[in-house]
Protein backbone atom coordinates (compact mmCIF):
# COMPACT_ATOMS: atom_id res chain seq x y z
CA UNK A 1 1.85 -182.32 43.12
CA UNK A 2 3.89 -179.19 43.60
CA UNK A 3 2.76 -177.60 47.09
CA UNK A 4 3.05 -173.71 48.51
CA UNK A 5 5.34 -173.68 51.49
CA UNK A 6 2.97 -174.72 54.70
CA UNK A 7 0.48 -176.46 51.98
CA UNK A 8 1.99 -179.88 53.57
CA UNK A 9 2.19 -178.83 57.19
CA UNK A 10 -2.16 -178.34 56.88
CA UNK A 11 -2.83 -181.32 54.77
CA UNK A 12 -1.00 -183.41 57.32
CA UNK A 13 -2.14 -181.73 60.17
CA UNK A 14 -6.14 -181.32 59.03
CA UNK A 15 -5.50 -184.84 56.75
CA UNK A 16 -8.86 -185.73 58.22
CA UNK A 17 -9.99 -182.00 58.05
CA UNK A 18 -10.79 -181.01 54.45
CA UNK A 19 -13.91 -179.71 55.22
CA UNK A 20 -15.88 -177.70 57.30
CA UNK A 21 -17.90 -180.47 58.61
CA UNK A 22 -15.34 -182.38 59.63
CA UNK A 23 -13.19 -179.88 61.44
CA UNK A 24 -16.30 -178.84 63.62
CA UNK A 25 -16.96 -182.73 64.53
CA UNK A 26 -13.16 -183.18 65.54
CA UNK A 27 -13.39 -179.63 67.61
CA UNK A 28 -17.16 -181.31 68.95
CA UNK A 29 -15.41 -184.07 70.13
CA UNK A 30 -12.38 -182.43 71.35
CA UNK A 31 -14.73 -180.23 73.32
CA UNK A 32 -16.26 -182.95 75.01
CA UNK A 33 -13.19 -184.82 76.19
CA UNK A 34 -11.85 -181.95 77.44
CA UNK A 35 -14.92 -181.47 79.82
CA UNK A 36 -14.23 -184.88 80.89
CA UNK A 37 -10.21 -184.29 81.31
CA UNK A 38 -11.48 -181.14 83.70
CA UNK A 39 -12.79 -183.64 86.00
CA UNK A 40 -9.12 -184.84 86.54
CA UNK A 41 -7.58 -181.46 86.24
CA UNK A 42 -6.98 -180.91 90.08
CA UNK A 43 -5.16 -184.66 90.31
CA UNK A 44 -3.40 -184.80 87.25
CA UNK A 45 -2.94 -181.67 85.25
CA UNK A 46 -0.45 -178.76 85.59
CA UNK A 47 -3.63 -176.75 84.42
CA UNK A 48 -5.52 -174.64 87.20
CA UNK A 49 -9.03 -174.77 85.76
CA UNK A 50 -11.57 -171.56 87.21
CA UNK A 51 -14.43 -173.52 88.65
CA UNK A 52 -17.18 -174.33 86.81
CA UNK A 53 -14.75 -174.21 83.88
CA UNK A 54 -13.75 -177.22 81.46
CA UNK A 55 -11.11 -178.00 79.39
CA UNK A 56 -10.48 -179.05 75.77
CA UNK A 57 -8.08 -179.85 73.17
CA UNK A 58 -9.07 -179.10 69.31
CA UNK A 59 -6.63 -179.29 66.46
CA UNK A 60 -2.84 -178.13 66.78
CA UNK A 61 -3.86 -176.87 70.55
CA UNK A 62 -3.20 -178.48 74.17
CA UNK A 63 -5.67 -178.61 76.40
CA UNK A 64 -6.67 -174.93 76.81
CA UNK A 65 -9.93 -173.35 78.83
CA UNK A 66 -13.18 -173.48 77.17
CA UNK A 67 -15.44 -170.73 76.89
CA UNK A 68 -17.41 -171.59 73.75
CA UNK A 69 -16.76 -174.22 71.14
CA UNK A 70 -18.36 -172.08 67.86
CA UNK A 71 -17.04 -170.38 67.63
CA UNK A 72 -14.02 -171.32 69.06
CA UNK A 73 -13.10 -169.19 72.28
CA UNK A 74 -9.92 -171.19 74.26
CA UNK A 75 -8.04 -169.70 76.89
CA UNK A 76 -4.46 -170.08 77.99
CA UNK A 77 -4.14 -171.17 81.18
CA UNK A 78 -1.49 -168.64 83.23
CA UNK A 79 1.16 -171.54 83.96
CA UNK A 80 2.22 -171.11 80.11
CA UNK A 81 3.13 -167.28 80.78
CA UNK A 82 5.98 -168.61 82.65
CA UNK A 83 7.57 -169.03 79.04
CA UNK A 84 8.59 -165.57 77.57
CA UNK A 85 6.64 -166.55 74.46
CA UNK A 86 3.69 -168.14 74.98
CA UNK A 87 3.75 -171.88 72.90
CA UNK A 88 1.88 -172.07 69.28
CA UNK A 89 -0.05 -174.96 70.87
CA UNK A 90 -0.85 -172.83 74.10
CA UNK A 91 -1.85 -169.91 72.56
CA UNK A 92 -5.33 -168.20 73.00
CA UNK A 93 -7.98 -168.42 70.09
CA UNK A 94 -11.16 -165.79 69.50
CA UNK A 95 -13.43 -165.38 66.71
CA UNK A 96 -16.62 -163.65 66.11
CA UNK A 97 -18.57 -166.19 63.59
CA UNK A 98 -18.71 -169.71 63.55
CA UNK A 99 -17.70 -169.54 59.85
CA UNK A 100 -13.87 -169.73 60.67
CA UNK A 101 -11.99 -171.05 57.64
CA UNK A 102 -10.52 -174.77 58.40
CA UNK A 103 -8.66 -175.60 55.32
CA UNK A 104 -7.09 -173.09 52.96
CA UNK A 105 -5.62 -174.33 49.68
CA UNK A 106 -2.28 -172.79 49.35
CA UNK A 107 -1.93 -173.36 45.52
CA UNK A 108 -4.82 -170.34 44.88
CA UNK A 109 -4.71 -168.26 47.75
CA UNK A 110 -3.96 -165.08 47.19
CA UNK A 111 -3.47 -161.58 49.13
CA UNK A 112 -5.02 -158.99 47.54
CA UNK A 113 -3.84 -155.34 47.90
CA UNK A 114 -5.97 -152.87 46.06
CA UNK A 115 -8.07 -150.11 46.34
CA UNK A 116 -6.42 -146.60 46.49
CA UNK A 117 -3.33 -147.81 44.65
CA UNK A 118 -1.67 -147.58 41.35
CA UNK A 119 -0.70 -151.23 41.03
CA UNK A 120 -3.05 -153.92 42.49
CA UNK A 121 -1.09 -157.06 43.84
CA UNK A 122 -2.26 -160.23 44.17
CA UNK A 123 0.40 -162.39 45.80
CA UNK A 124 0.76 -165.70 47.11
CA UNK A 125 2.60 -166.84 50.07
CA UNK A 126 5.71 -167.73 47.93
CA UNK A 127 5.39 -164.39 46.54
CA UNK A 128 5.65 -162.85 49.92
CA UNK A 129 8.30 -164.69 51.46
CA UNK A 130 10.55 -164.52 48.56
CA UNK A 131 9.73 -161.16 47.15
CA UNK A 132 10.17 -158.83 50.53
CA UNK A 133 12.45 -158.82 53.16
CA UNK A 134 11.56 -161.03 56.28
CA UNK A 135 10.93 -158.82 59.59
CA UNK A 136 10.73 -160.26 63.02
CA UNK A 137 9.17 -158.70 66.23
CA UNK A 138 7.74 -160.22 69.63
CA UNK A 139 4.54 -158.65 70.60
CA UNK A 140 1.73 -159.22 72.99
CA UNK A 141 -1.41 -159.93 71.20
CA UNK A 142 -4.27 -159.42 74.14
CA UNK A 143 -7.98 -159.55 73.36
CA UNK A 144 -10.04 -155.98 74.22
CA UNK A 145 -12.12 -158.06 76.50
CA UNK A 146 -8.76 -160.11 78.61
CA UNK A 147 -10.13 -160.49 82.46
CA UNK A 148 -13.83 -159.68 81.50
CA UNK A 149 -14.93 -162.09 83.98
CA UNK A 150 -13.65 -159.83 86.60
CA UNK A 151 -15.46 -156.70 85.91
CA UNK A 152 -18.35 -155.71 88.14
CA UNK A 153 -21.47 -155.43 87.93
CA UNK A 154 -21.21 -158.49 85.12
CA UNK A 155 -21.39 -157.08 81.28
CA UNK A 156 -21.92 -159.35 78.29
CA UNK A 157 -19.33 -160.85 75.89
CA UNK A 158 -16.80 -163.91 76.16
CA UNK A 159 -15.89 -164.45 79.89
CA UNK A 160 -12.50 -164.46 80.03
CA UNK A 161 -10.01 -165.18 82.80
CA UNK A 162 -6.43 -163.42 82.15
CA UNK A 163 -5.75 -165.81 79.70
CA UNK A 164 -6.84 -164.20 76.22
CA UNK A 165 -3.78 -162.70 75.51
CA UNK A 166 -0.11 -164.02 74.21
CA UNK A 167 3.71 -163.09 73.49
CA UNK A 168 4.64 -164.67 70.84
CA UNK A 169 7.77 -163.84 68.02
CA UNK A 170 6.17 -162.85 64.96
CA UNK A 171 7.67 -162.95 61.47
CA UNK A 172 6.68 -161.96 57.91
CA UNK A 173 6.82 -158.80 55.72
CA UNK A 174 5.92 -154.83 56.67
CA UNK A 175 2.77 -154.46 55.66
CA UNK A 176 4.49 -150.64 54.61
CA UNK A 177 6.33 -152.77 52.06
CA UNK A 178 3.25 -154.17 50.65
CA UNK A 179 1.92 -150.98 50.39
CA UNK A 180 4.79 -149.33 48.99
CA UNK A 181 4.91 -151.99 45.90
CA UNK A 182 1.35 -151.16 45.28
CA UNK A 183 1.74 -147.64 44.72
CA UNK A 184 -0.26 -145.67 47.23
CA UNK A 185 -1.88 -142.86 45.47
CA UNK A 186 -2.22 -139.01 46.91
CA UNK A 187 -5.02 -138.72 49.22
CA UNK A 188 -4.96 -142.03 51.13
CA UNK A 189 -6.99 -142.11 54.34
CA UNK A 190 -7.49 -145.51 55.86
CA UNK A 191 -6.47 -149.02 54.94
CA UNK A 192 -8.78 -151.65 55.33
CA UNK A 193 -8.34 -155.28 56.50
CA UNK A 194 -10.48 -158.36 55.79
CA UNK A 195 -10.27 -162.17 56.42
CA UNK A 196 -11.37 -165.65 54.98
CA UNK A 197 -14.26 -166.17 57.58
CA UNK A 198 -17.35 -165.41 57.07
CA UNK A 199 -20.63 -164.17 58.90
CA UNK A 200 -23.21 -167.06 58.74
CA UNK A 201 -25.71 -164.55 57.79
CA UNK A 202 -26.63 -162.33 55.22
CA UNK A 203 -27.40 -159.42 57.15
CA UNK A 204 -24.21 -159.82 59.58
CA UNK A 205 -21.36 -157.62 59.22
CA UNK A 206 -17.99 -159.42 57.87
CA UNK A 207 -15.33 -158.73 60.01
CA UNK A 208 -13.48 -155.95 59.14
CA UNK A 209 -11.14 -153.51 60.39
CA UNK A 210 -9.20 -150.46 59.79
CA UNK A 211 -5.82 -148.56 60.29
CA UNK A 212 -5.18 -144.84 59.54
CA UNK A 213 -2.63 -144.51 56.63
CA UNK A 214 -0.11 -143.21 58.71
CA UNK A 215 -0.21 -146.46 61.33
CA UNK A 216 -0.42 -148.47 58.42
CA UNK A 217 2.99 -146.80 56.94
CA UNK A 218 4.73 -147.41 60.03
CA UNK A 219 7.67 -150.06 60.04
CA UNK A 220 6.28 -152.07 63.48
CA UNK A 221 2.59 -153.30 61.15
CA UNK A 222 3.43 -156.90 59.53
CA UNK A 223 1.49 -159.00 57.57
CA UNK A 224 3.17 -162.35 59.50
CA UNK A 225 3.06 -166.02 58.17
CA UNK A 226 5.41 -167.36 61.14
CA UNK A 227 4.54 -167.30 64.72
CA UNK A 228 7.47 -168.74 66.89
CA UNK A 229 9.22 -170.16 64.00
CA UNK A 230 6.81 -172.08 62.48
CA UNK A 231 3.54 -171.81 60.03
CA UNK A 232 0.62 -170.46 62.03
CA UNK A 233 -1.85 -172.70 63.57
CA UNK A 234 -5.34 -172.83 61.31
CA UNK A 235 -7.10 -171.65 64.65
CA UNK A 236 -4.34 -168.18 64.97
CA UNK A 237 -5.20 -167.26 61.52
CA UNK A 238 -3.03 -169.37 59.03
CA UNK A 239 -1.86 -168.98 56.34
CA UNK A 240 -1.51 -164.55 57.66
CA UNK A 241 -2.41 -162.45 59.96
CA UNK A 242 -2.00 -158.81 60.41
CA UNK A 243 0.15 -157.85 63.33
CA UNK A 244 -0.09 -154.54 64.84
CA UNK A 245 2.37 -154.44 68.09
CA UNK A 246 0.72 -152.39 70.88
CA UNK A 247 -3.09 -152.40 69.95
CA UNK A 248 -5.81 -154.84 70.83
CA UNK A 249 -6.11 -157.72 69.04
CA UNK A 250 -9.39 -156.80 67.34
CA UNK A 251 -6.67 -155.40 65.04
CA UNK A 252 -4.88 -157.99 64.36
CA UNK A 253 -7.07 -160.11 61.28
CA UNK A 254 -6.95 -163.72 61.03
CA UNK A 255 -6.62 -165.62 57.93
CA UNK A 256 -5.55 -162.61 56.19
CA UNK A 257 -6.72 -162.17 52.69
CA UNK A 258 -7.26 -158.50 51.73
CA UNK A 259 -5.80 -155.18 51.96
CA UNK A 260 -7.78 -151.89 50.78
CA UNK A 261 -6.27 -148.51 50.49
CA UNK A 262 -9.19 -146.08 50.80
CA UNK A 263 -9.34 -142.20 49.98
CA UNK A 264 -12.07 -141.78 53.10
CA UNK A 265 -12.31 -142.85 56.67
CA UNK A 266 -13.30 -146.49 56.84
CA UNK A 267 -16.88 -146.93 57.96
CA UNK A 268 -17.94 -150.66 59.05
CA UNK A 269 -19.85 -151.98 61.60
CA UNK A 270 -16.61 -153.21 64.02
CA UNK A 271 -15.06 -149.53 63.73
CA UNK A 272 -17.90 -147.51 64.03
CA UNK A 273 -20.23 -149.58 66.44
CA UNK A 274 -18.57 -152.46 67.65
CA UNK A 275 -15.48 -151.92 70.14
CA UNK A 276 -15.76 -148.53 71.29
CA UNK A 277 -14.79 -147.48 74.38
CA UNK A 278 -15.80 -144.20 76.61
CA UNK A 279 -13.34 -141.24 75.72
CA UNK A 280 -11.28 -140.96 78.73
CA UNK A 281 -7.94 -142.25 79.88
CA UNK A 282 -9.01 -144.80 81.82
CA UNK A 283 -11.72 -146.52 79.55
CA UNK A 284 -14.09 -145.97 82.25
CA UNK A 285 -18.16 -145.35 83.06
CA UNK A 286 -20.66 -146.73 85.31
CA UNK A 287 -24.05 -148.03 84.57
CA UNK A 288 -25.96 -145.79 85.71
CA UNK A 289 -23.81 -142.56 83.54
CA UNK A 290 -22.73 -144.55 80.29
CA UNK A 291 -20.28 -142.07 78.24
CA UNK A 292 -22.12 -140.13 75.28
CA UNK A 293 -18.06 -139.90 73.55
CA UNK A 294 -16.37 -142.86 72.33
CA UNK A 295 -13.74 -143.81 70.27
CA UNK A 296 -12.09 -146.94 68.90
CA UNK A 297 -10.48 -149.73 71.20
CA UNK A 298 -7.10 -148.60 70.27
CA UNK A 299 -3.71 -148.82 72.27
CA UNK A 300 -2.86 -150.98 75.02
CA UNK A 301 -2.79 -149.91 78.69
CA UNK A 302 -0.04 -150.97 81.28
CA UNK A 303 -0.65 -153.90 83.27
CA UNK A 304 0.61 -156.96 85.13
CA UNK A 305 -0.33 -160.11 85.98
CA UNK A 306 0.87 -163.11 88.48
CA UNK A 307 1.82 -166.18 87.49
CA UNK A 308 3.37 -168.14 89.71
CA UNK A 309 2.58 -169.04 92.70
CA UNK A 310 -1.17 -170.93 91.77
CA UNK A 311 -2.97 -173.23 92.54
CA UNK A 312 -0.36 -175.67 91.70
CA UNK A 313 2.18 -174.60 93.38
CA UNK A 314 2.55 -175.49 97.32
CA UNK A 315 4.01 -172.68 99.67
CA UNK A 316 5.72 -173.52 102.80
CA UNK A 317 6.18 -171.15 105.61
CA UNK A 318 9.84 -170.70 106.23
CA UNK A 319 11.03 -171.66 102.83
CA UNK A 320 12.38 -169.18 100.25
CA UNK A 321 9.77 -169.11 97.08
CA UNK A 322 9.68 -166.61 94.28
CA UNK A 323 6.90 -164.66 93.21
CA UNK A 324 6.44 -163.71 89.32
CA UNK A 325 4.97 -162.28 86.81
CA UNK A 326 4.51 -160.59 83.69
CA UNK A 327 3.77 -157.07 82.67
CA UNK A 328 3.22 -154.99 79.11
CA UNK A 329 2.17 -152.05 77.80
CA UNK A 330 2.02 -150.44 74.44
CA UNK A 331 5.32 -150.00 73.79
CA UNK A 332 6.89 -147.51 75.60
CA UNK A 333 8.39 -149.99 78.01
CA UNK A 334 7.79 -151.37 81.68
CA UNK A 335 9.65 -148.90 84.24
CA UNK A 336 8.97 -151.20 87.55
CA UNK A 337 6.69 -153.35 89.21
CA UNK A 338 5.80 -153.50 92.74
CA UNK A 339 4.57 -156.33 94.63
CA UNK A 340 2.67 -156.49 97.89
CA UNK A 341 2.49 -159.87 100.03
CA UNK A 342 0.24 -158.29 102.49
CA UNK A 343 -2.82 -157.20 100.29
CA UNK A 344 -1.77 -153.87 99.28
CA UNK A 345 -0.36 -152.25 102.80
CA UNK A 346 3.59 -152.51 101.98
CA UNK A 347 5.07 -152.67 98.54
CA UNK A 348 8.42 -154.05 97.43
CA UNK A 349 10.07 -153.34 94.47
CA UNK A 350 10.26 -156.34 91.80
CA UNK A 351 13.48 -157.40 89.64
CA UNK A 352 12.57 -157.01 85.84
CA UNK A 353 14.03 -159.22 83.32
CA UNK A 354 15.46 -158.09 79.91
CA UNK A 355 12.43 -157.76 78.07
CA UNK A 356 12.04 -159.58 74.40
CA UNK A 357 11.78 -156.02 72.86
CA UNK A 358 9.50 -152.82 73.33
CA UNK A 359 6.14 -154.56 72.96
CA UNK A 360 6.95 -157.97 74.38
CA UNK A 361 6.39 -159.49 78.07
CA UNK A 362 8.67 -158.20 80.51
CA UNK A 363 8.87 -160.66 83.32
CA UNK A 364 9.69 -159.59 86.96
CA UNK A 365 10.36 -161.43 89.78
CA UNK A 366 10.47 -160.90 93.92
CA UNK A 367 12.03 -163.50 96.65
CA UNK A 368 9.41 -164.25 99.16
CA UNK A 369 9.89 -166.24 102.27
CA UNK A 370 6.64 -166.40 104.30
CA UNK A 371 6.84 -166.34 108.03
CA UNK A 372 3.82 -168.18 108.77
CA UNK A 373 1.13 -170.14 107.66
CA UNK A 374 -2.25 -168.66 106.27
CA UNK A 375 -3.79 -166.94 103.66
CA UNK A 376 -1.85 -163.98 101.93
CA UNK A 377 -2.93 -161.23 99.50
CA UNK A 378 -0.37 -160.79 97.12
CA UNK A 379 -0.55 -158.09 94.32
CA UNK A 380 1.51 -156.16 91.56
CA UNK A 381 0.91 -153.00 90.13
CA UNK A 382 3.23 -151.89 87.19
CA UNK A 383 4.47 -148.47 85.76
CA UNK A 384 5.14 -147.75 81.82
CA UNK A 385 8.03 -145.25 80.85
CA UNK A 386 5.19 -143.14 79.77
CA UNK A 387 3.55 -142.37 82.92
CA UNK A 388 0.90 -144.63 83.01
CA UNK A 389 0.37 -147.20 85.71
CA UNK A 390 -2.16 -149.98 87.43
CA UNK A 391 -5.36 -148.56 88.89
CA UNK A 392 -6.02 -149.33 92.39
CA UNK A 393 -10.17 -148.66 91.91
CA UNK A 394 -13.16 -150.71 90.39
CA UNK A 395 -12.97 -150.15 86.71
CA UNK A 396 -15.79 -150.59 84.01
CA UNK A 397 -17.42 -149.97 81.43
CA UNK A 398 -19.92 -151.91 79.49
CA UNK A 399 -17.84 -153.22 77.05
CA UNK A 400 -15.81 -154.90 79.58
CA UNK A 401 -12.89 -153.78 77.63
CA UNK A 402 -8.97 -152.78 78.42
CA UNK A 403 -9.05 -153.84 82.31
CA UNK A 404 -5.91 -152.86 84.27
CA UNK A 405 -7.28 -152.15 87.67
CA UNK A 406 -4.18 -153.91 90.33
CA UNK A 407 -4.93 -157.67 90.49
CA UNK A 408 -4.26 -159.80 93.37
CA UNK A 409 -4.04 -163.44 94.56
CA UNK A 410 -5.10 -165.44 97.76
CA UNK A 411 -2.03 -167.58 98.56
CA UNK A 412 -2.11 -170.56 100.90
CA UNK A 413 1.02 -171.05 102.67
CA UNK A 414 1.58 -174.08 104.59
């Protein structure tokens, strides 16, 4: 039997998993292992669980945090952001519908570019990698709703730690390239982008989304079928996946399958009411005064995160330790970081590594010897080359969207 490239890699992978039904009785049972692993995860595990929090393993994935097991929301647990990219294995999964696809047979798929165009494609992944030239980039890819758990007063939607997000080295073909072999015609507006899942209902909106014509022209968009050097796992949107460097990863479709070039602005049900956020530069609105103008979820804001020391790390007093962490923006680039060890009342200057690119991590680091024992606030706030920086008040809004208020840490030093 003559296979597509990666055809193997799933059948041996999902060899049990050639159906929907089985897939969600492996993740079942992976999900309930991994709330009995979380029992151990303070003994044994390099993992530092939030309480009340479990963990669990489903297929090609470590043991990641479990929010919900259909769909499948997993979280990466901050000790893997101590790698400038972020493991395959490790890496954060969110989807909207339970209908995720779990096997995809290589020998029909096909990605369809039509619409607005002069000459449809329909290509293959063979087509694809031996038809257009391969393009590498690393890029974050952070979910609109990263640290929701934080926001306060409490607003609806997956509660995530800072873990739904990722850096990861992507590699396929511009999606300009695509579009170019199609034959764009005059008048172009929007392109749209659509998956292999599925909503479980008639009445529920598919999930699809949109990029102007000019974003979609623009030589960072790929349409990737390697992530770190390998195929993509099923749960990160095998066998494609749009990437769009420096926007939210509502953007960035799983399990690609078709492109539409449309003469008129896109109007669906995740551009127009799903994922808006108020119209200001800080994303921001209270309860009580919800914003009346919104726009997409669009670009990503500056911010940085610590991750290391946790909760598995012991701090002595008198001993030399190193505090670190990551920060990102949209791409104009991470000018410095400061980090305070005394909850916000001095600040110190960080050390920033050479970043993976424009849109990648950018890891800093600061020497730290604490003088005594106790309980410190530590902190980091970072500034983007274009001006923008960490906010030091409550942020909100009721999507619980784009937070990059300054987050902090209680260290125990011994």
């Amino acid at each position: 039997m003559n296979l597509e490239p990666g055809e193997q890699r799933i059948i041996s992978s999902f060899n049990d998993a050639v159906s929907r039904r089985r897939f969600l009785q492996l993740a079942s049972a992976a999900a309930l292992s991994g709330v009995v692993s979380a029992c151990h995860s303070e003994s044994n595990s390099i993992l530092s669980v939030p309480p009340g929090q479990s963990v669990a393993r489903f297929p090609e994935k470590t043991e990641l945090i479990l929010l919900t097991d259909r769909p499948p929301l997993l979280e990466t647990p901050l000790y893997y952001f101590r790698q400038d990219l972020t493991p395959n294995e490790a890496f954060f999964v969110r989807w909207h519908y339970e209908g995720i696809p779990t096997y995809v047979d290589m020998r029909t798929f096909r990605l369809d570019v039509g619409g607005h165009v002069q000459k449809p494609l329909s290509l293959s992944l063979t087509d694809l990698k031996k038809q257009f030239e391969p393009v590498s980039i690393v890029a974050v890819n952070q979910c609109s709703g990263n640290s929701r758990s934080y926001f306060e007063p409490r607003v609806p939607g997956g509660q995530w730690g800072h873990g739904a997000m990722g850096n990861a080295r992507w590699t396929g073909v511009r999606l300009k390239d695509l579009l170019q072999r199609a034959s764009v015609k005059s008048g172009a507006v929007d392109v749209s982008v659509g998956g292999l899942d599925e909503a479980p209902l008639f009445n529920m909106h598919k999930f699809v989304k949109s990029l102007d014509i000019e974003h979609a022209l623009s030589d960072e968009v790929l349409v990737a079928y390697e992530m770190n050097g390998k195929s993509l796992p099923m749960l990160n949107g095998f066998p494609l996946r749009l990437v769009v460097p420096g926007w939210y990863a509502t953007y960035w479709v799983k399990s690609l399958a078709s492109i539409q070039v449309l003469p008129d602005k896109f109007h669906g049900f995740w551009m127009d009411k799903a994922y808006l956020i108020p119209k200001n530069s800080d994303a921001t609105e209270t309860p009580e005064h919800l914003a009346t103008d919104t726009v997409p979820i669009n670009l990503l804001n500056v911010r940085s995160v610590i991750v290391r020391p946790d909760l598995t790390d012991v701090v002595k007093a008198g001993t030399s330790h190193e505090v670190e962490g990551i920060a990102f923006d949209s791409g104009s680039g991470i000018s410095k970081v400061e980090v305070s060890v005394d909850g916000g009342n001095n600040w110190q200057l960080a050390r920033l590594d050479d970043a993976l690119g424009r849109f990648s991590f950018c890891r800093w680091r600061l020497p730290w010897t604490p003088q005594s024992s106790g309980t410190y606030k530590v902190m980091s706030r970072a500034y983007d080359k274009a001006g923008q920086f960490q906010r030091s008040f409550d942020q909100w809004n009721k999507g619980g969207y784009m937070r990059n208020v300054i987050e902090h840490r209680e260290v125990t030093v011994i």
